[in-house]
Protein backbone atom coordinates (compact mmCIF):
# COMPACT_ATOMS: atom_id res chain seq x y z
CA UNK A 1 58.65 112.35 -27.66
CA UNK A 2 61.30 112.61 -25.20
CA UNK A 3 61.64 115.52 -23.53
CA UNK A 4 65.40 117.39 -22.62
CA UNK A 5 67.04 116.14 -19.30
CA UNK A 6 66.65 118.96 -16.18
CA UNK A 7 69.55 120.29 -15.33
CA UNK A 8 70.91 118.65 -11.78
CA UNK A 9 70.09 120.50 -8.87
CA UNK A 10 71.98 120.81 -5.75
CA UNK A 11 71.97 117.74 -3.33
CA UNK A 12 69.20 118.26 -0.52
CA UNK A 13 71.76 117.26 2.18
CA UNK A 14 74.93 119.61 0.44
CA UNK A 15 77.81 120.06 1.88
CA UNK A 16 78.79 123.29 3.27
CA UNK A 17 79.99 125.53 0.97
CA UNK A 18 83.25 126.15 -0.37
CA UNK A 19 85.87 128.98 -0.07
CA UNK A 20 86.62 130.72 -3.15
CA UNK A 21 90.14 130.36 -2.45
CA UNK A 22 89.02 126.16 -2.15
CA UNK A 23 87.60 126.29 -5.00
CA UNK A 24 89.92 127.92 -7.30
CA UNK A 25 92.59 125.38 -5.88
CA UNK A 26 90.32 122.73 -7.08
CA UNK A 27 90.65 123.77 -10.28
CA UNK A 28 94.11 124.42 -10.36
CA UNK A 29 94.67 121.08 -9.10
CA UNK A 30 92.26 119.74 -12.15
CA UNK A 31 94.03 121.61 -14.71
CA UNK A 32 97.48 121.94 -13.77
CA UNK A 33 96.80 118.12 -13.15
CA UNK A 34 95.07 117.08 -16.12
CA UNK A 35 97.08 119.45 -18.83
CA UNK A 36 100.80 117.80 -20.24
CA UNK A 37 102.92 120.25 -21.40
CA UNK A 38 102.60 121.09 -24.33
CA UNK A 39 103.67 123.66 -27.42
CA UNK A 40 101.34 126.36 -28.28
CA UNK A 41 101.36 128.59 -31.09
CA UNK A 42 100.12 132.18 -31.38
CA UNK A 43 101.03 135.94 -32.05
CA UNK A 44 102.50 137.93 -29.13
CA UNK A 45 100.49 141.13 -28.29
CA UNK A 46 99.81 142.99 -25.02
CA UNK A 47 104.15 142.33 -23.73
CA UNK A 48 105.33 143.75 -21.02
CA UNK A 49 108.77 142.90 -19.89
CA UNK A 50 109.18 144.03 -15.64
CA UNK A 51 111.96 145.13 -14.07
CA UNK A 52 112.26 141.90 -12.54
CA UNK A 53 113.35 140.40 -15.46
CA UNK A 54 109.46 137.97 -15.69
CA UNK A 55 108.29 138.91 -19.10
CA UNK A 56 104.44 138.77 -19.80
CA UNK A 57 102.29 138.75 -22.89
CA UNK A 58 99.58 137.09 -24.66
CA UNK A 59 99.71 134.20 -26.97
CA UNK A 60 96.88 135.06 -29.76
CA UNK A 61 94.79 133.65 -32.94
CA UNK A 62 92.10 134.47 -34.63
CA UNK A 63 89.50 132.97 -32.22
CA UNK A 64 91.38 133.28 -29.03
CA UNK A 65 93.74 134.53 -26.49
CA UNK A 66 95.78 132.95 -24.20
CA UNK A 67 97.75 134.75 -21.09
CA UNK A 68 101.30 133.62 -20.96
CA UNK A 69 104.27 134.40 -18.38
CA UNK A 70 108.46 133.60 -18.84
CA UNK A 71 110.02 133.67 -15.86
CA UNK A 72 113.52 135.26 -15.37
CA UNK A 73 115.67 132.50 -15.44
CA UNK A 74 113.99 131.25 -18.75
CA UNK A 75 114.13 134.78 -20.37
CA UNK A 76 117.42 135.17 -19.81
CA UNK A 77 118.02 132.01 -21.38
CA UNK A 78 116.20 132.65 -24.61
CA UNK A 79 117.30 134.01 -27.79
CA UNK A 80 113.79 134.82 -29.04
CA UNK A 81 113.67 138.87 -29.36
CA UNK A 82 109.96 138.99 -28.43
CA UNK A 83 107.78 142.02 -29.45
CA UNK A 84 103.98 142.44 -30.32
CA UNK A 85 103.12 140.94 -33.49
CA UNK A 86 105.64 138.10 -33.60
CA UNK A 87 104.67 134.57 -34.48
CA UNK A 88 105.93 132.21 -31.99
CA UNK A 89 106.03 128.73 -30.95
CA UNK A 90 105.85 128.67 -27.09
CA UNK A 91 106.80 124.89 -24.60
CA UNK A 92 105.11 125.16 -21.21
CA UNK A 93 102.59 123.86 -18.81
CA UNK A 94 99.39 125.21 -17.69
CA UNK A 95 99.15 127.06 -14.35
CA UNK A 96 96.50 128.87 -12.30
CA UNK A 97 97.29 132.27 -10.65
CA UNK A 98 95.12 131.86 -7.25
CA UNK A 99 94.67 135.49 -6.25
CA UNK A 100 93.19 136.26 -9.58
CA UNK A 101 91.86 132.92 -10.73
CA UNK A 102 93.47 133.18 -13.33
CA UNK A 103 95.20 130.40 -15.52
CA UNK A 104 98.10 131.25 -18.00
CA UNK A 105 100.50 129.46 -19.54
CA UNK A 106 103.89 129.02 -17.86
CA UNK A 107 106.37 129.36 -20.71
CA UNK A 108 109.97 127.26 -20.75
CA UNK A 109 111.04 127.69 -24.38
CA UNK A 110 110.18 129.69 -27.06
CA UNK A 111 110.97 129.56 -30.71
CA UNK A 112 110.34 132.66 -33.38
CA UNK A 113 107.66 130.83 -35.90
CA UNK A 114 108.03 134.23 -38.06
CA UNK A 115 106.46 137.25 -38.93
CA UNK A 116 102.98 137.41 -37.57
CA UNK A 117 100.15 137.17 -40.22
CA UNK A 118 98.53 140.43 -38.95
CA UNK A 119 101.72 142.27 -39.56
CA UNK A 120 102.48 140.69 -42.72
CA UNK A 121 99.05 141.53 -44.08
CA UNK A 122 99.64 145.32 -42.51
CA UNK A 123 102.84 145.55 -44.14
CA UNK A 124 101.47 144.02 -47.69
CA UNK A 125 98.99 146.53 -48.18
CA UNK A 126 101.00 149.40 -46.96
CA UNK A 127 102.96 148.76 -49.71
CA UNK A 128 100.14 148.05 -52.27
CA UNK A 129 98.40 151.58 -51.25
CA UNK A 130 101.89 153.11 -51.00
CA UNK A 131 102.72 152.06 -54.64
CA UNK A 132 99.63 153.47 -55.89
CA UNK A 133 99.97 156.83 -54.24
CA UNK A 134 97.48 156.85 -51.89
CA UNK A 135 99.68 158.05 -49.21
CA UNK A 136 101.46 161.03 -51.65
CA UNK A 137 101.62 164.60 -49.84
CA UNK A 138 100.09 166.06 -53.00
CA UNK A 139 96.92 164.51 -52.77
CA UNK A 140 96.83 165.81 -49.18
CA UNK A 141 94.37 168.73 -48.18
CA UNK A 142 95.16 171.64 -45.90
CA UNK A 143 93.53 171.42 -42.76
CA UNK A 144 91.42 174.79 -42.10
CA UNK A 145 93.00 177.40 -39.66
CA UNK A 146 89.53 177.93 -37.88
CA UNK A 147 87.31 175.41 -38.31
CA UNK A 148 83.57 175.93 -37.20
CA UNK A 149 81.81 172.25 -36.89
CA UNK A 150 84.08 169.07 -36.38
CA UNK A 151 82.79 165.47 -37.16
CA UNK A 152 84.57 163.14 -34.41
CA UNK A 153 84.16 159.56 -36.16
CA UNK A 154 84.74 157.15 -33.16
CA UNK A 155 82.86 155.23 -30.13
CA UNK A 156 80.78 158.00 -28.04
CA UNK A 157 81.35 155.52 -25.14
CA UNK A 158 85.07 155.47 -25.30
CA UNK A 159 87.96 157.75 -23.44
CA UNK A 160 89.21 158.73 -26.35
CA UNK A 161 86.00 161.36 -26.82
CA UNK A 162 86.35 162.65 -23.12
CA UNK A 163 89.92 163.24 -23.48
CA UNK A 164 89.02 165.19 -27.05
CA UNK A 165 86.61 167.32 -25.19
CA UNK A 166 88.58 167.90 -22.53
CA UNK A 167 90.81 169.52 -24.28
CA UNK A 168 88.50 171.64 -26.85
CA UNK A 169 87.16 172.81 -23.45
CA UNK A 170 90.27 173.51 -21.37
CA UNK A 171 91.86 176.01 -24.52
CA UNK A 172 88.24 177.72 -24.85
CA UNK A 173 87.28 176.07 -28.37
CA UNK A 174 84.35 178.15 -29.49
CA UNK A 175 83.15 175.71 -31.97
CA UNK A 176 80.99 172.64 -32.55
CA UNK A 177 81.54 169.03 -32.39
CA UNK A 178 79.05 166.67 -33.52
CA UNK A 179 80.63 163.10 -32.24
CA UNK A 180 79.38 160.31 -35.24
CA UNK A 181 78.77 157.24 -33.70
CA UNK A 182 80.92 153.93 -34.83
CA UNK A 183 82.61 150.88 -33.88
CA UNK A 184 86.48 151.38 -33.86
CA UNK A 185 87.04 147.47 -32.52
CA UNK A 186 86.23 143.88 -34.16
CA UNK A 187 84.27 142.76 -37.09
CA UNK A 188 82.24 144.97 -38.96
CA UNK A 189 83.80 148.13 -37.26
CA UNK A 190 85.33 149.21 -40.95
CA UNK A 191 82.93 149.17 -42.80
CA UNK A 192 80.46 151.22 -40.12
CA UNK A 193 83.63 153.84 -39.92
CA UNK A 194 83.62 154.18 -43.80
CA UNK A 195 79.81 154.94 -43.86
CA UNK A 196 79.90 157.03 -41.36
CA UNK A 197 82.53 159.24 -43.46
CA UNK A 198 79.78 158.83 -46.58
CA UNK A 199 76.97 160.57 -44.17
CA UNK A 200 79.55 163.17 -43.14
CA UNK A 201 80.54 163.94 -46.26
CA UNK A 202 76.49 164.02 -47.49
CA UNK A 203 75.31 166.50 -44.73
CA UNK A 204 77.91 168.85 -46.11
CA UNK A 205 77.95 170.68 -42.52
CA UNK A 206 81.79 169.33 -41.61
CA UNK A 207 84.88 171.81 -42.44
CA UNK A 208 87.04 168.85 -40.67
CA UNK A 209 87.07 165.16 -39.85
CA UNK A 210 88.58 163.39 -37.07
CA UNK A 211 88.60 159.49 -36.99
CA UNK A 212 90.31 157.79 -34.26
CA UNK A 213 90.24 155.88 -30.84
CA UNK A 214 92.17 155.36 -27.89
CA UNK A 215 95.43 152.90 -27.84
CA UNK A 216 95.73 149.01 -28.25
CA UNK A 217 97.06 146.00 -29.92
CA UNK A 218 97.60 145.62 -33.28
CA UNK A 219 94.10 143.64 -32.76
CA UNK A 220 92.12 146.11 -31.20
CA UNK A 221 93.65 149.03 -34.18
CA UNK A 222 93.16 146.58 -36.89
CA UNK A 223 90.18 148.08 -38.48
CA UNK A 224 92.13 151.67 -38.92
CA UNK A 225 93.90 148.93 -41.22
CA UNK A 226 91.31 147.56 -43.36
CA UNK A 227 91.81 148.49 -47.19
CA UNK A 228 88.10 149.86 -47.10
CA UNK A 229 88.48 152.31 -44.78
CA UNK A 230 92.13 153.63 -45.49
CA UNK A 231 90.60 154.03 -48.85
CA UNK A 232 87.45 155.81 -47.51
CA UNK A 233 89.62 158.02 -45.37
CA UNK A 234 92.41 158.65 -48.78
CA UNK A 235 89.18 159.85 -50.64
CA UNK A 236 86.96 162.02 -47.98
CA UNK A 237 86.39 165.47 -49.75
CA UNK A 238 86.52 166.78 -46.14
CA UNK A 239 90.08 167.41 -44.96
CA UNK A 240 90.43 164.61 -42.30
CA UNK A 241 92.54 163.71 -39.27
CA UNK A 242 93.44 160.35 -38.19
CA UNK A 243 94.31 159.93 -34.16
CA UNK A 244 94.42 156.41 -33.96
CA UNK A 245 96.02 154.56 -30.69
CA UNK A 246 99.41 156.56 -28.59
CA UNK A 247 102.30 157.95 -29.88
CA UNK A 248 103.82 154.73 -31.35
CA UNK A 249 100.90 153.25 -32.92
CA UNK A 250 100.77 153.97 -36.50
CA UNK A 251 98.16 152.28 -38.88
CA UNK A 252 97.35 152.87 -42.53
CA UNK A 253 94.45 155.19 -41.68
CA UNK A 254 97.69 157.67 -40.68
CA UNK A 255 99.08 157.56 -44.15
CA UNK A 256 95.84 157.60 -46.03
CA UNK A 257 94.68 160.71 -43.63
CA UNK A 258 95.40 164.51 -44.53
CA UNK A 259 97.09 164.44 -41.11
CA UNK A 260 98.34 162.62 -38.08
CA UNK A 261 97.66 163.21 -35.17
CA UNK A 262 99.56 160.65 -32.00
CA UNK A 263 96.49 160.82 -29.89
CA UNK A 264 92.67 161.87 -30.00
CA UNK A 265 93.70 164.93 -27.21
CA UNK A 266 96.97 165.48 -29.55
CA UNK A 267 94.48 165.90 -32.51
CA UNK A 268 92.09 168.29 -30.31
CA UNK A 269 95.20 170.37 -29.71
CA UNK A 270 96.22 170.52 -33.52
CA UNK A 271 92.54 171.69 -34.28
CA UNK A 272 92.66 174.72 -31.68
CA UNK A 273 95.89 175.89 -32.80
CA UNK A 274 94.96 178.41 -34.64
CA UNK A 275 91.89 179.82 -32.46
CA UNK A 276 94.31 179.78 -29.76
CA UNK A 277 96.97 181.58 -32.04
CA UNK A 278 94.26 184.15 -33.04
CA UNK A 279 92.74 184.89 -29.50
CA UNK A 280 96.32 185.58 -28.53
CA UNK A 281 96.95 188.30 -31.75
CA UNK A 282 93.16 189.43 -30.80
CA UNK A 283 93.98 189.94 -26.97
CA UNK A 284 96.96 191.56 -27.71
CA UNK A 285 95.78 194.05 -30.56
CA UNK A 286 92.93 194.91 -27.88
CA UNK A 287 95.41 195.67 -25.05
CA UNK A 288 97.54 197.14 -28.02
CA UNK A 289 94.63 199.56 -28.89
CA UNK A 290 92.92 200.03 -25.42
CA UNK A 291 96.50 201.59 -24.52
CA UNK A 292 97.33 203.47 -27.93
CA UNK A 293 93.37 204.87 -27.38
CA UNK A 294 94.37 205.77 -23.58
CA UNK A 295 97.87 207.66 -24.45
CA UNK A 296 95.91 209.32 -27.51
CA UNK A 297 93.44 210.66 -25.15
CA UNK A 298 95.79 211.53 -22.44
CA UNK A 299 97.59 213.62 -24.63
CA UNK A 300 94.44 215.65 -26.60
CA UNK A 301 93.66 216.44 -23.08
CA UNK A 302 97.06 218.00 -21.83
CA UNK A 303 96.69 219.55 -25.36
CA UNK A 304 93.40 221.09 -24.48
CA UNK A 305 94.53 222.29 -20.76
CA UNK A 306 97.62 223.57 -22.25
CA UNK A 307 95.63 225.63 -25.31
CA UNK A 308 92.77 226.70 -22.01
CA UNK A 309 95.84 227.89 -20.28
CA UNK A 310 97.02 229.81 -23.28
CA UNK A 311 94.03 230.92 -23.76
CA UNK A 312 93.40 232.48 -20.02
CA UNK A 313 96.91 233.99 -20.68
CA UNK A 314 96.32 235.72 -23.69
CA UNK A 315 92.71 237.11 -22.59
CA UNK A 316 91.98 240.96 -21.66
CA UNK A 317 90.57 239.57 -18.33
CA UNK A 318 93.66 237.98 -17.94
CA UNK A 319 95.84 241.36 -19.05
CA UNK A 320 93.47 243.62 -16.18
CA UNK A 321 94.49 240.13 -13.48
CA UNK A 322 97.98 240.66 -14.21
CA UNK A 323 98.15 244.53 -14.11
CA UNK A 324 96.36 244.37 -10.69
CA UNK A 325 99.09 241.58 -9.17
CA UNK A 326 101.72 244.07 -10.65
CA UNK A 327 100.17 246.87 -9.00
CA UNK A 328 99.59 244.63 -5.73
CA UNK A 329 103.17 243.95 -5.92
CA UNK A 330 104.56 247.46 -6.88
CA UNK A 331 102.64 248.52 -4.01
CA UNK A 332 103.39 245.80 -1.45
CA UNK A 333 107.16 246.48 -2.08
CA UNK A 334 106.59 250.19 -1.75
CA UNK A 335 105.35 249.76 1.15
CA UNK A 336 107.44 247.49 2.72
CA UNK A 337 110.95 250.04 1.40
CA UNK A 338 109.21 252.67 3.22
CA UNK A 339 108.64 250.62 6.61
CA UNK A 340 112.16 249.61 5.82
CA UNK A 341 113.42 253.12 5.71
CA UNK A 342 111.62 254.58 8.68
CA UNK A 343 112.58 251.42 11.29
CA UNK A 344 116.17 252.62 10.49
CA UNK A 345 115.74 256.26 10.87
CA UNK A 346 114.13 255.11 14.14
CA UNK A 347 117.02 253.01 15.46
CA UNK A 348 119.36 255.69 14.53
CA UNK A 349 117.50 258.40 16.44
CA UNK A 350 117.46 255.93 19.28
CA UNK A 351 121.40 255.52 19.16
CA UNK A 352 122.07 259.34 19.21
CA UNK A 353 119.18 259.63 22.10
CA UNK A 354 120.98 256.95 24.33
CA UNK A 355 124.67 258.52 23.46
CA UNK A 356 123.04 261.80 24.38
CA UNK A 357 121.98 260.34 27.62
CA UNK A 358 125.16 259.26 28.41
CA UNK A 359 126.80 261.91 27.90
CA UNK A 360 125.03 264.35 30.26
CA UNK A 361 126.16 265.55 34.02
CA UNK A 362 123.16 263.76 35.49
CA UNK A 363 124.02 260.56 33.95
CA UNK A 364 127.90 260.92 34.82
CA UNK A 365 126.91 261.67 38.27
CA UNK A 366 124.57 258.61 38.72
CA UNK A 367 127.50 256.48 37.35
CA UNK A 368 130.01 257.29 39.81
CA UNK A 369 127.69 257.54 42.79
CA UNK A 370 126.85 253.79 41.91
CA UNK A 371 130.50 253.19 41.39
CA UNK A 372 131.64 255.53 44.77
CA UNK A 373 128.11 252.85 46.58
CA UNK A 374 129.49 249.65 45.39
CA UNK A 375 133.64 250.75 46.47
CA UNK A 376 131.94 251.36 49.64
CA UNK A 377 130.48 248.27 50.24
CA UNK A 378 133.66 246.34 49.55
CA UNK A 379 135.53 248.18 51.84
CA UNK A 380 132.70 247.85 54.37
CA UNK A 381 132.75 244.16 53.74
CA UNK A 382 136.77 244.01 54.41
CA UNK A 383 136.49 246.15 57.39
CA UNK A 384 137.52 244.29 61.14
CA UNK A 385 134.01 245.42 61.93
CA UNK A 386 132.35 243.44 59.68
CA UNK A 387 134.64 240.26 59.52
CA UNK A 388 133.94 240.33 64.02
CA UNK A 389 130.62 240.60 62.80
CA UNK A 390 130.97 237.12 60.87
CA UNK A 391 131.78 235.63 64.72
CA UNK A 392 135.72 235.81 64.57
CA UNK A 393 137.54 237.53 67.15
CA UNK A 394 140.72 239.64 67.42
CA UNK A 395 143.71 238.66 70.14
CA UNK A 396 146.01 241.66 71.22
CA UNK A 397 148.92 241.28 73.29
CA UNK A 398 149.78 243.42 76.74
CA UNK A 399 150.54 246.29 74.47
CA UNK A 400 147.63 246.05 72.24
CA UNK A 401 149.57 244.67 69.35
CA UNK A 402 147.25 242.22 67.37
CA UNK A 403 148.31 238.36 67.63
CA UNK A 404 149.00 237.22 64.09
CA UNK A 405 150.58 233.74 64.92
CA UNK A 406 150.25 230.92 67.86
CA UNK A 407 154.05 231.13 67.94
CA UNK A 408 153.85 234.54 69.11
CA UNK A 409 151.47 233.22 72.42
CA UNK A 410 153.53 232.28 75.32
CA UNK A 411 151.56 230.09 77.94
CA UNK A 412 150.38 232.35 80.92
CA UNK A 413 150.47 235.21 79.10
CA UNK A 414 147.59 237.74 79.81
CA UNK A 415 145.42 238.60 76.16
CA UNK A 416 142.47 240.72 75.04
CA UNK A 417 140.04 239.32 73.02
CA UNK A 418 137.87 241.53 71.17
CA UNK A 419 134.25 240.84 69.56
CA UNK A 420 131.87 242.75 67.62
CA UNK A 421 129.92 243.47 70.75
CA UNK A 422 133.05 244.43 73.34
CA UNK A 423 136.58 243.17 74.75
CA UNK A 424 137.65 240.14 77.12
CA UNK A 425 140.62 239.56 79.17
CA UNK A 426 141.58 235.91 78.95
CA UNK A 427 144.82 234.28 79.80
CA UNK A 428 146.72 232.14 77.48
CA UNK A 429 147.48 227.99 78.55
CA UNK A 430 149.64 225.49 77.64
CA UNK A 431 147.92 223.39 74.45
């Protein structure tokens, strides 16, 4: 019996190693090399046109997927109107991206090959279901206002239950979510989502259902498509939400559901609606009533001070307080005209007493000696006495006639000076 060949080993004299940027241009070299071009055919998904005018997507089947880039020039040459889910025909070489490693497929002409199969199967059953009124509002059930425990169908490893939580969290949610476990992605995943909805349905504990994931291609949402499920979602006694993909996805599971919602955190905002409505009208009715209960009090108490005051008013202790402030005041006024009275019978017995005083010989007397004292002393103060005094001096001619001007003073002539103390001869000179 022959027994399997080892797998080779490295040499024991190898080379040194090579660079992954060596290596990758080794194989870029084998397969850019060794690859014609050559048409490929496939359903666009994942496109993404840049403002560059490059336009990349993938080329896909049902057992692979192929990365593919059309470069300006050629886009701008094509007439193909590319969008996900298009059947295509695609001419181009192979060619290896070095800084990823990646090889893709270098497109030079494309040709539309027709509707893509997924899309034609999407939109054949959409119209099947349609036509038998699976997707008719009246077979639609209300979604509850407040709902207590919420079954979130979906991968517990995914975004899409973070971002659900998130939310429940960030607007104060106060009730439960109990996340049941499913694939949302690849073979089998319909069928586990449908039984799951069975099992909710069976523990009776659910007043709402959300099913859903995060976004994709019309790959990764197919099993929101699958007849099994839309029909497991159409007939789920539980009212049910479906929050498949973002904001432009839309698969059957949508239609079939009691409502859409555009994203998981979209549906976590439709389900707190109306707690968050109601806490509002709660909050506010307690501030309402806190302040109606504070102006009620506020005025039972200025009611009670004002019937106290009343009260005091009307009392006979009250009666015997205001007789004695009367009396306090009768008196105090009394009093005060009295005071009143008597200060002006004393300033008019002072007037008459001074007048009286006046009037009498001693006074009159006084008067004019002060009068005849002070004439006195002006004239004593105008008197040659006192102005020599001062330290002037009178000149009198030969005859004794006082010298009034220098005019009158002829040089040589003989003078007498007098001072307070006596008299001088002097003799006049030429100035």
């Amino acid at each position: 019996m022959s027994s399997a060949p080892a797998e080779p080993g490295p040499p024991e004299a190898a080379p040194r190693p090579l660079t992954v940027t060596e290596f990758t241009r080794r194989v870029k070299l084998v397969l850019e090399g060794g690859i014609d071009a050559c048409w490929v055919k496939g359903e666009v998904s994942n496109l993404r046109i840049q403002p560059s005018g490059h336009i990349y997507f993938s080329l896909k089947d049902a057992g692979a997927q192929l990365s593919a880039v059309m470069f300006r020039m050629q886009a701008a040459r094509s007439s193909v109107k590319l969008r996900d889910g298009l059947q295509v025909a695609a001419f181009g070489s192979v060619g290896v991206y070095e800084p990823r490693g990646q090889y893709q497929l270098i497109v030079k002409t494309l040709v539309d090959d027709g509707v893509g199969a997924l899309q034609r199967e999407y939109e054949a059953l959409k119209r099947r279901l349609s036509e038998e009124g699976l997707f008719e509002a009246d077979r639609k059930k209300a979604l509850p206002q407040m709902p207590e425990t919420v079954g979130f169908v979906t991968s517990p490893t995914g975004a899409a239950v973070q971002d659900f939580m998130r939310i429940l969290i960030r607007r104060g949610w106060r009730g439960r979510v109990v996340v049941l476990p499913s694939k949302v992605q690849g073979e089998g995943a319909a069928e586990e989502m449908a039984g799951m909805l069975g099992t909710a349905e069976e523990l009776g504990i659910f007043d709402l259902i959300v099913i859903g994931r995060g976004g994709g291609s019309i790959e990764d949402l197919w099993a929101f498509n699958e007849e099994r499920l839309v029909r497991a979602v159409a007939a789920c006694r539980v009212p049910t939400i479906s929050a498949v993909g973002h904001e432009i996805d839309f698969t059957l599971c949508d239609f079939a559901a009691d409502r859409r919602a555009e994203t998981p955190s979209a549906a976590a905002e439709l389900i707190t609606s109306g707690f968050v409505s109601f806490a509002e009208r709660t909050e506010a009715a307690r501030e309402s009533m806190g302040q109606s209960a504070t102006e009620t009090l506020a005025r039972a108490v200025e009611r009670l001070a004002h019937g106290r005051s009343r009260l005091r008013l009307l009392s006979p202790a009250a009666l015997v307080e205001r007789g004695y402030l009367r009396l306090d005041d009768v008196s105090n006024r009394l009093a005060s005209a009295l005071r009143s009275s008597v200060q002006l019978r004393r300033q008019a017995l002072s007037g008459a007493a001074a007048r009286f005083d006046r009037a009498t010989p001693e006074t009159r007397v006084q008067i004019e000696s002060h009068r005849l004292l002070s004439l006195y002393k002006r004239l004593q103060g105008a008197s040659p006495g006192s102005v020599l005094n001062r330290g002037f001096a009178i000149l009198r001619d030969e005859k004794g006639r006082p010298v009034l001007r220098r005019a009158g003073v002829v040089p040589g002539a003989r003078l007498e000076a007098e001072f307070a103390d006596g008299r001088a001869r002097v003799r006049a000179e030429e100035g």
